[in-house]
Protein backbone atom coordinates (compact mmCIF):
# COMPACT_ATOMS: atom_id res chain seq x y z
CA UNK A 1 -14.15 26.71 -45.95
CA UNK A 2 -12.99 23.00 -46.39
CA UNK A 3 -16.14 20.63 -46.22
CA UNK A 4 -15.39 19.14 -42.69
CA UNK A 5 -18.36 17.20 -42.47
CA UNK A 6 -17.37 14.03 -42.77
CA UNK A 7 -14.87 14.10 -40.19
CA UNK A 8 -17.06 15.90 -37.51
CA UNK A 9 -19.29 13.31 -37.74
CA UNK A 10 -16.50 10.43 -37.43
CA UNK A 11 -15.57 12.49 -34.10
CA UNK A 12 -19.01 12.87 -33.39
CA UNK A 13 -19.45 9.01 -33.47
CA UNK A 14 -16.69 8.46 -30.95
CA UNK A 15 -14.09 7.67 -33.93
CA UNK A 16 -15.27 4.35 -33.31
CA UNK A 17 -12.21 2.72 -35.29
CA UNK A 18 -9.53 4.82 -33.59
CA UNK A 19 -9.76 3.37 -29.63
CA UNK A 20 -6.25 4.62 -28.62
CA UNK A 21 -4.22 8.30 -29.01
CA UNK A 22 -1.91 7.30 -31.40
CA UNK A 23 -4.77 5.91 -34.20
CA UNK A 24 -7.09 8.84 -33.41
CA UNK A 25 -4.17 11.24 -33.79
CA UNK A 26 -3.08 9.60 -37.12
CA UNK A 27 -6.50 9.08 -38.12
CA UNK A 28 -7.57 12.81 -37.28
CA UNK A 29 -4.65 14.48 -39.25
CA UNK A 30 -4.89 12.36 -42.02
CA UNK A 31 -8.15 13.47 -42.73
CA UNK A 32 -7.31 16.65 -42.36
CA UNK A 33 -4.41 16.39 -45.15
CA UNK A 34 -6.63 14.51 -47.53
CA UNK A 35 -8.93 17.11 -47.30
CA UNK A 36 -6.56 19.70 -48.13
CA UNK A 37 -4.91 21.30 -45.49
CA UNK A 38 -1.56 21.51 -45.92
CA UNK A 39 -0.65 19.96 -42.39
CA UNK A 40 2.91 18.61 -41.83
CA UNK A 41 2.80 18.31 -38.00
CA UNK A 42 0.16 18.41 -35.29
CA UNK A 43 0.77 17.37 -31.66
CA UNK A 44 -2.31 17.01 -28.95
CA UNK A 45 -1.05 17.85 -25.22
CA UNK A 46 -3.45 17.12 -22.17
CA UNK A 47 -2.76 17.67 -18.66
CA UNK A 48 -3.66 14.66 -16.87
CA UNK A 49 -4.30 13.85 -13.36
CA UNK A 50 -1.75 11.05 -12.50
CA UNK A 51 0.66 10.18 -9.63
CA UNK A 52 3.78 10.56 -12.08
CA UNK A 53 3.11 12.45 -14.88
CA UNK A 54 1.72 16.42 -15.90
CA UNK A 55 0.25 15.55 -19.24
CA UNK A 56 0.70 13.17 -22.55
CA UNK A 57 1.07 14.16 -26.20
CA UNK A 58 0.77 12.72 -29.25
CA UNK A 59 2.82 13.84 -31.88
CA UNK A 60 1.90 13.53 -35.69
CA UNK A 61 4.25 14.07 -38.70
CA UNK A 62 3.62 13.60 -41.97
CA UNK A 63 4.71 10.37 -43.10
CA UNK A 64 5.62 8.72 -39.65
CA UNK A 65 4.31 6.79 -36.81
CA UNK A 66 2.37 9.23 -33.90
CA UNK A 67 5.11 9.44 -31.05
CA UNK A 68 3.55 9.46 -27.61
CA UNK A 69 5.58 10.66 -25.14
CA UNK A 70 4.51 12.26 -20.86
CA UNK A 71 5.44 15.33 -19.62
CA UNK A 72 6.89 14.57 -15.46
CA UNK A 73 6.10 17.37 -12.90
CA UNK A 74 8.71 18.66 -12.23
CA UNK A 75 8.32 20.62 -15.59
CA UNK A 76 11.73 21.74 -17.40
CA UNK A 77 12.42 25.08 -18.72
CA UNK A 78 12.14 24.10 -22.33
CA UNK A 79 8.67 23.32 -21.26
CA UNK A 80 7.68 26.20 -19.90
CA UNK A 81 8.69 28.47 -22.22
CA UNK A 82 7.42 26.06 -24.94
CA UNK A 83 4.20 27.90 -26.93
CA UNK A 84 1.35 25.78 -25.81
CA UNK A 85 2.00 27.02 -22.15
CA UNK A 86 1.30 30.47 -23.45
CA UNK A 87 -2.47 29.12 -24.68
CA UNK A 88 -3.19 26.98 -21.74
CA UNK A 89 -2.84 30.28 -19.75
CA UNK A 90 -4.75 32.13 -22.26
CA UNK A 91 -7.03 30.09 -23.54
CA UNK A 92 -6.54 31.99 -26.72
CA UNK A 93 -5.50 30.43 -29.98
CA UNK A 94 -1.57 31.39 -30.58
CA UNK A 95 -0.07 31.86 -34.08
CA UNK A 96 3.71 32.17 -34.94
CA UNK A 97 5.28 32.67 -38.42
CA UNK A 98 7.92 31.15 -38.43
CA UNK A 99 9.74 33.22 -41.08
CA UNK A 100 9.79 36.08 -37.76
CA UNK A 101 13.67 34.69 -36.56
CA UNK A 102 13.60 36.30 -33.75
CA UNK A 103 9.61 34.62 -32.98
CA UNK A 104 11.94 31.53 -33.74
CA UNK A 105 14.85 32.32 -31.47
CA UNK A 106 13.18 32.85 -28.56
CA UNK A 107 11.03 29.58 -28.46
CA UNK A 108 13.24 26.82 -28.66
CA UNK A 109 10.68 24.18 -30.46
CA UNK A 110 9.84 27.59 -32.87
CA UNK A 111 13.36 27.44 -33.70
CA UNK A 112 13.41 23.91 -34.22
CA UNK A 113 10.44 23.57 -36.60
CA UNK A 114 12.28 26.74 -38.29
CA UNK A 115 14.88 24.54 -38.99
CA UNK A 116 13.22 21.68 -40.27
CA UNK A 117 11.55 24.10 -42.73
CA UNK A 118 7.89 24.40 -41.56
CA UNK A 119 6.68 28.13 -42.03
CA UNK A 120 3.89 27.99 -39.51
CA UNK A 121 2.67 27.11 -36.25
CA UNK A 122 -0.95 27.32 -34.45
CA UNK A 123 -1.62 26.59 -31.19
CA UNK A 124 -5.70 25.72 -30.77
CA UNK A 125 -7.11 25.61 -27.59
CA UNK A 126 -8.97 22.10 -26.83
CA UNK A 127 -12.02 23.53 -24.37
CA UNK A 128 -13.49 21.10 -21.98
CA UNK A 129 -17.01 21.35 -20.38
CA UNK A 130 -15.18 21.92 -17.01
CA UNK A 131 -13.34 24.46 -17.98
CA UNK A 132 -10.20 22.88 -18.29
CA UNK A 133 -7.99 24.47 -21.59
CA UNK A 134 -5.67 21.50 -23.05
CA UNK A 135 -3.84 22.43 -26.48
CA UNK A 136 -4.14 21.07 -30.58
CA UNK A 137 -0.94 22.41 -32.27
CA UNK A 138 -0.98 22.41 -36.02
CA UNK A 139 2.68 23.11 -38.39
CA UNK A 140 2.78 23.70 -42.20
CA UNK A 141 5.68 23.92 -44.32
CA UNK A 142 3.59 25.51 -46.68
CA UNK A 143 5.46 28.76 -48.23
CA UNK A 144 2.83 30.92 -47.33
CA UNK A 145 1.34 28.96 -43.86
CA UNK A 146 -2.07 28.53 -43.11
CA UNK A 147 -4.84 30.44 -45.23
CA UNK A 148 -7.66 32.50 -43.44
CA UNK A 149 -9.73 29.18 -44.62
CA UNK A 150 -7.51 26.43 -43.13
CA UNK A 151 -7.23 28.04 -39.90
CA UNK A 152 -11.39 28.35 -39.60
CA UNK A 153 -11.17 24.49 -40.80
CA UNK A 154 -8.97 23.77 -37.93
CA UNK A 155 -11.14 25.69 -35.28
CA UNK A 156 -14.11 23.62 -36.48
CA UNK A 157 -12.18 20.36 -35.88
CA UNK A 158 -11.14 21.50 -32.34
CA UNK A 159 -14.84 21.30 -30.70
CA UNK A 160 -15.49 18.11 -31.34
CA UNK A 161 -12.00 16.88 -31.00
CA UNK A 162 -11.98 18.25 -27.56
CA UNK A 163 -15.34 16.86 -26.72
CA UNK A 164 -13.75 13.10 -28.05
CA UNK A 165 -10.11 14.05 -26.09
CA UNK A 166 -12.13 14.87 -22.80
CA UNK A 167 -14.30 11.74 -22.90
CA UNK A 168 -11.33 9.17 -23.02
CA UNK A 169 -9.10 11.33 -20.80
CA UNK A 170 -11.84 11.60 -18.13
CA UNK A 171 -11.78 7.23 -18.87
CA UNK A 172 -8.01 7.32 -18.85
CA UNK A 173 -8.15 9.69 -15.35
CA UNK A 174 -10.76 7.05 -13.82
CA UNK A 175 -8.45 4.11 -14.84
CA UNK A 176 -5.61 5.80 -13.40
CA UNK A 177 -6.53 6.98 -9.98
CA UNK A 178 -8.62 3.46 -9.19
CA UNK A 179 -5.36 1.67 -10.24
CA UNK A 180 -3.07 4.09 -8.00
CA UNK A 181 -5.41 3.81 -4.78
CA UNK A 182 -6.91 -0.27 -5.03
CA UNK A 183 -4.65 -1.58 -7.48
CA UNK A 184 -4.98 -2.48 -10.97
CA UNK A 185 -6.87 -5.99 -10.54
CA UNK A 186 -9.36 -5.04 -7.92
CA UNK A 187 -10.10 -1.19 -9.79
CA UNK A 188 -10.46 -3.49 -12.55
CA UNK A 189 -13.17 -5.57 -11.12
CA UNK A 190 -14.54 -2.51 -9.28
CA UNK A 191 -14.89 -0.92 -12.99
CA UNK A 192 -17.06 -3.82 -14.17
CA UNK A 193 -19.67 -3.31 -11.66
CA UNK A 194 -18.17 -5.23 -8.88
CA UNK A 195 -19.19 -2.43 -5.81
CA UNK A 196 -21.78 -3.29 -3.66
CA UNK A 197 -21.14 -3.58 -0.22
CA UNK A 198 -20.61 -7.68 0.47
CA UNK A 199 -19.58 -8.56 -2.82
CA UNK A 200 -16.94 -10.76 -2.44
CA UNK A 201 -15.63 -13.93 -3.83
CA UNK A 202 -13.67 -16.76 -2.56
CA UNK A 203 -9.98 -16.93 -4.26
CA UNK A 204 -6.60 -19.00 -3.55
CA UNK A 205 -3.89 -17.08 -2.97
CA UNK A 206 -0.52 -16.20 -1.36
CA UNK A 207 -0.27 -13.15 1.01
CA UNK A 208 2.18 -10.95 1.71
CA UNK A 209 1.79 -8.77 5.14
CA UNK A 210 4.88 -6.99 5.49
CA UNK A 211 5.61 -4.26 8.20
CA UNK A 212 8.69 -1.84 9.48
CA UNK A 213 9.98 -2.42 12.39
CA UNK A 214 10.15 0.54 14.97
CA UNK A 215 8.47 2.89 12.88
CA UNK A 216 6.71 4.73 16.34
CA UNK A 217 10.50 5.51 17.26
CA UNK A 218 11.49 7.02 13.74
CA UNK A 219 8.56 9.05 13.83
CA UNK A 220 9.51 10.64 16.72
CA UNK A 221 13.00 11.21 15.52
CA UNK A 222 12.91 12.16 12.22
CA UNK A 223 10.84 15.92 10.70
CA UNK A 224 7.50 14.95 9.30
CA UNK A 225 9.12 15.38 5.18
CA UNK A 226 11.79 13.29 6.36
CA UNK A 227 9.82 10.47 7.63
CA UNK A 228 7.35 10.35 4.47
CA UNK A 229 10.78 10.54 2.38
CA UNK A 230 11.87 7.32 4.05
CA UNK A 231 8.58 5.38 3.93
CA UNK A 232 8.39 6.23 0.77
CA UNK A 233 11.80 4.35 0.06
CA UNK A 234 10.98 1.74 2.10
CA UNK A 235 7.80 0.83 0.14
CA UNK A 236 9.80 1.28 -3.34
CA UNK A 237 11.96 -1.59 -2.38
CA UNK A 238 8.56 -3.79 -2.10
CA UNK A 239 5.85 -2.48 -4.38
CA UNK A 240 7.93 -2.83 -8.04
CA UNK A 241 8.69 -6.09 -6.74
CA UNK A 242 5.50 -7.68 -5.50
CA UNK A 243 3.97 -5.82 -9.15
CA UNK A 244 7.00 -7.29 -11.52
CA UNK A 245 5.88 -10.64 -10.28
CA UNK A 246 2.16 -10.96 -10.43
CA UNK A 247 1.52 -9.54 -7.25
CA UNK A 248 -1.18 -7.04 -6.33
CA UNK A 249 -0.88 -4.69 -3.79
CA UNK A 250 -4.12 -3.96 -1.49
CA UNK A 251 -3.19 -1.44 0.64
CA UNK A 252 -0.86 0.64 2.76
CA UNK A 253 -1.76 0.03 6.60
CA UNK A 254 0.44 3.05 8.32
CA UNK A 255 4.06 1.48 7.64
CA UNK A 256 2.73 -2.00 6.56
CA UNK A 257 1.35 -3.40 3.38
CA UNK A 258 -0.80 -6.15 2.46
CA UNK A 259 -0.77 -7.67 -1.14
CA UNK A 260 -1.89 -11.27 -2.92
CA UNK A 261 -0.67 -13.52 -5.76
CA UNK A 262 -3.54 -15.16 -6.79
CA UNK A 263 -3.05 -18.56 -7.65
CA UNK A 264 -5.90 -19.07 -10.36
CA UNK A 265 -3.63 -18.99 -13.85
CA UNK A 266 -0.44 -19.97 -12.74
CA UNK A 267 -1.08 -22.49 -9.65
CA UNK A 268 -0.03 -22.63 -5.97
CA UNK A 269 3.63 -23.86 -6.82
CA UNK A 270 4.38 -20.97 -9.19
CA UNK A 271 2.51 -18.07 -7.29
CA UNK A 272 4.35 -19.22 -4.21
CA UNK A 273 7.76 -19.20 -5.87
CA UNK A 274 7.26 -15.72 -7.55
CA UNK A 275 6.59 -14.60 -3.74
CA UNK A 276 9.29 -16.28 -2.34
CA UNK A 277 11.54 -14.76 -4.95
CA UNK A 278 10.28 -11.24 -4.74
CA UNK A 279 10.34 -11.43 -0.50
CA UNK A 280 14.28 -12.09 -1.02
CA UNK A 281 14.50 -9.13 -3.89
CA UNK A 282 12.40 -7.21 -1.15
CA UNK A 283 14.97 -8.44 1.91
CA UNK A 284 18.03 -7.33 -0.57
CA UNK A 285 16.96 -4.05 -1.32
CA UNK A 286 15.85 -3.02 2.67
CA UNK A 287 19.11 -4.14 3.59
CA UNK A 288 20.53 -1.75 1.10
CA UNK A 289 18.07 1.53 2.14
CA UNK A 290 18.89 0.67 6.10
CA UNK A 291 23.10 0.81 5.01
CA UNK A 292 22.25 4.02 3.33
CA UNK A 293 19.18 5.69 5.50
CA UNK A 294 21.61 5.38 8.82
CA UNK A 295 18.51 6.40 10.87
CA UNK A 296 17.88 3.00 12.55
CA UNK A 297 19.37 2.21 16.31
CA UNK A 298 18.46 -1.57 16.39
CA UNK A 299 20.65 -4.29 15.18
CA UNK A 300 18.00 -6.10 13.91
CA UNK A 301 16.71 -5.64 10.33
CA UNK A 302 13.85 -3.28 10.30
CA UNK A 303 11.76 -5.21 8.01
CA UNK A 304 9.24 -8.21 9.26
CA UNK A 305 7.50 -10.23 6.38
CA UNK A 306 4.89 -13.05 6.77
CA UNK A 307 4.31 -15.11 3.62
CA UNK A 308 0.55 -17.66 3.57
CA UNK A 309 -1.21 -18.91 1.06
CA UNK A 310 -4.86 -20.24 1.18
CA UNK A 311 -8.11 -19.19 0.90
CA UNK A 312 -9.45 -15.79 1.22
CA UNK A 313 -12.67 -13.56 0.76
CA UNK A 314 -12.10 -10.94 -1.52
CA UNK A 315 -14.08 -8.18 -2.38
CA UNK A 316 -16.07 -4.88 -0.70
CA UNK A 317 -16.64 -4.44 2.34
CA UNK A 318 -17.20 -1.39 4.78
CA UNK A 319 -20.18 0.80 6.39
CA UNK A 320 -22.85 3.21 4.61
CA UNK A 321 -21.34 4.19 1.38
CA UNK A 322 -17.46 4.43 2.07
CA UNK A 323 -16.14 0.83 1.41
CA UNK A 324 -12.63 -0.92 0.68
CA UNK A 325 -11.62 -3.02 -1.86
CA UNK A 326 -9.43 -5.43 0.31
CA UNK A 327 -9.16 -9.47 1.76
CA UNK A 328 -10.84 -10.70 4.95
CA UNK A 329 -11.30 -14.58 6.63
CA UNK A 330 -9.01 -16.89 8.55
CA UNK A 331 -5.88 -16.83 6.00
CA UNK A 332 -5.22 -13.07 6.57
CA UNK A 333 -5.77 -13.68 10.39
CA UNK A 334 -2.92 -16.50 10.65
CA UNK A 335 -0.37 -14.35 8.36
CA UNK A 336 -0.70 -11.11 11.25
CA UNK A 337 -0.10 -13.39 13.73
CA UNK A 338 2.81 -14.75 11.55
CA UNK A 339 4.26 -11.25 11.09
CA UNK A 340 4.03 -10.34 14.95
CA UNK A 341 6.28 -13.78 15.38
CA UNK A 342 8.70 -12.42 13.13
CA UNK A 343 9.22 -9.88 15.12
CA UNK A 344 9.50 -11.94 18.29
CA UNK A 345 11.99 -14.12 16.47
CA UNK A 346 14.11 -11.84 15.17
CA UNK A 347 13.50 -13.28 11.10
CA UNK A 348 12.50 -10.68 8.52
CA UNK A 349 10.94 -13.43 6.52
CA UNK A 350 8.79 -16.05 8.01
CA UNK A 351 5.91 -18.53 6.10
CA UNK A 352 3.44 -20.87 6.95
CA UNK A 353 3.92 -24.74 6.44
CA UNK A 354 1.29 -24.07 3.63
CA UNK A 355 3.51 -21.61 2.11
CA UNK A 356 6.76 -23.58 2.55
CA UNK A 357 5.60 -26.81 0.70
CA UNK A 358 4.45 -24.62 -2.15
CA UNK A 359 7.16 -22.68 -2.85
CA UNK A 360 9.98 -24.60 -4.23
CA UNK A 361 12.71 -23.87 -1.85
CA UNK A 362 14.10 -25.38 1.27
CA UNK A 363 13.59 -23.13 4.45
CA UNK A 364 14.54 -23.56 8.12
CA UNK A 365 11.98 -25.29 10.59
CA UNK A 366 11.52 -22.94 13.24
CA UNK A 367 8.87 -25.10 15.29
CA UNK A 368 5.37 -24.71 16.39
CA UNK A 369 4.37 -21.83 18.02
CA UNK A 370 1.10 -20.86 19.81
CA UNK A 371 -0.43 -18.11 18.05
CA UNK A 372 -3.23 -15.37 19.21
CA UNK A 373 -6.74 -17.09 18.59
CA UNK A 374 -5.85 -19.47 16.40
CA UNK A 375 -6.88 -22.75 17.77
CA UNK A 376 -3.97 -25.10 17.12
CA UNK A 377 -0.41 -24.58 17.51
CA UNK A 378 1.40 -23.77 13.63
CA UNK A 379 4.68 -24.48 12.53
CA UNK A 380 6.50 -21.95 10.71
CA UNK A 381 9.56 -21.86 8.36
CA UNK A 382 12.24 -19.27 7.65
CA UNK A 383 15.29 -18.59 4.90
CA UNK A 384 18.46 -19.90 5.72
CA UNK A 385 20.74 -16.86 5.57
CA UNK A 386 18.70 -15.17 8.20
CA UNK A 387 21.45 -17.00 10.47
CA UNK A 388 23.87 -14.82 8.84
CA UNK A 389 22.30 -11.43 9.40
CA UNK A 390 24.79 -9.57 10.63
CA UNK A 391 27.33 -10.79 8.14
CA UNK A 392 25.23 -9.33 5.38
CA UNK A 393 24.21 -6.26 7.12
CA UNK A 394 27.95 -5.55 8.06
């Protein structure tokens, strides 16, 4: 058998000097082919645990750059009845030659690599300690295939491959599902160590509090699926938005949603803009889902938005060990009571006078309005077209 040595030990090590999947995969098989094997293309598929996606692979060929590409859930049929599937359910290594047309025919990627002249294919199984079964795929266009002695060198490359592949996907998983549920800047600080209960830290920033307007009436109209279909819609005409422009999101509160712009690398004048900007983008597109949806009675826009900025605690808070990653202190305070006089005024969008002199644009002086244990009276400020409501919503 091929001295694989070297290489186990470079997998061994972590392959220190191949952080990513595309440089380990390129590294990996071109160690393989200097040592001998006569490998033309390998591919690496794990299943991952992510809101969007099945799985990524990496795909090596011989004298190209590693293509990475994710596998969606809703898997096709060329998936399914690709070879790989066949070893995840196994758990067994799976060999085609592809000399065997009708092997070839019946497999559409068989037939493929049959027709780009590789001779055979080998489907390793990559073994985690959990007993999870991902694949290592291995192609030749060597006359003959794979010896008895290159397929022994490839099993012996599999363990500690899938040792290395299960480390960084269980780091990739964490990533993931802390950026899906807190966001990608506060999983980010909770990831450097930032998760005791009462560490916070004072930042600047502008606040978004955003809620749907006579969601307890749609809920009682609409089937459960139906309902989660539409708030589901409803938050896709925010969330891309608030993201694209340097916005984080915090949380979903029932049918509302909290996020910040912290003001710390751009400024006040630039954070505030960006939020101004997306809360129109947001206004557009909810005016477009309510045309379409046809499930609300009002004739008011079903969308209320309060836009702050100032200071606010940010950080963990919470009881015994279940905490939340989330803002607290007087700024979030005067934006709910902001939002509950959007409602009473019939605006979709209404800011603070801290807000308004930050962000750039002229807005419409509503007046000063008495709000719910705040101590002074606070003026607030909406967008011009809200005059025009039902022109646009015609």
């Amino acid at each position: 058998m091929t001295d694989m040595s070297d290489i186990v030990a470079w997998l061994d090590d972590g392959a220190p000097d191949a952080p990513g999947p595309r440089p380990l995969m390129q590294e990996v098989c071109s160690r393989l082919a200097g040592a001998g094997i006569p490998l033309e293309r390998a591919a690496i598929f794990v299943a991952m645990l992510h809101p969007e996606i099945s799985g990524l692979s990496a795909v090596w060929r011989r004298g190209e750059l590693v293509e990475l590409s994710e596998t969606p859930h809703d898997f096709t049929e060329a998936f399914i009845a690709h070879p790989i599937v066949g070893a995840l359910r196994t758990g067994m290594p799976l060999r085609r030659k592809l000399g065997d047309t009708a092997i070839a025919c019946n497999v559409s990627i068989l037939g493929k690599l049959q027709n780009e002249g590789f001779t055979d294919y080998l489907a390793t199984p990559l073994r985690f300690t959990n007993g999870e079964v991902h694949i290592a795929s291995w192609a030749t266009r060597q006359p003959t295939g794979f010896t008895d002695e290159d397929l022994e060198t490839l099993a012996v490359v599999a363990q500690p491959l899938a040792r290395l592949v299960e480390i960084r996907s269980l780091r990739r998983t964490e990533a993931t599902l802390l950026g899906t549920y807190l966001g990608h800047q506060a999983s980010a600080r909770v990831l450097s160590g930032h998760i005791r209960r009462g560490d916070t830290e004072s930042i600047h920033a502008a606040i978004w509090l955003s809620d749907l307007r006579g969601f307890t009436s749609l809920a009682e109209r609409l089937p459960p699926r139906e309902l989660t279909a539409l708030l589901n819609r409803y938050f896709d005409c925010q969330v891309p938005i608030i993201e694209g422009r340097g916005g984080e999101v915090l949380k979903f509160m029932g049918d509302g949603l909290l996020a910040i712009f912290p003001t710390a690398d751009l400024g006040p004048e630039r954070v505030c803009s960006a939020a101004s900007a997306a809360a129109r983008e947001a206004r557009a597109n909810i005016l477009a889902l309510e045309r379409k949806a046809a499930v609300w009675r009002s004739c008011e826009l079903p969308f209320s938005l309060a836009l702050h900025v100032g200071d606010v605690l940010y950080g963990n808070v919470g009881g015994g060990r279940r905490l939340d990653f989330t803002v607290i202190g007087p700024a979030i305070n005067l934006t709910a009571r902001l939002e509950r006089l959007a409602r009473e005024l019939d605006r979709s969008v209404i800011t603070s006078a801290e807000f308004a002199a930050f962000c750039g644009e002229p807005l419409v002086p509503l007046g000063s309005y008495a709000l719910r244990g705040i101590n002074a009276p606070k003026p607030a400020f909406g967008l011009k077209e809200e005059t025009g409501l039902g022109a646009e919503r015609a």
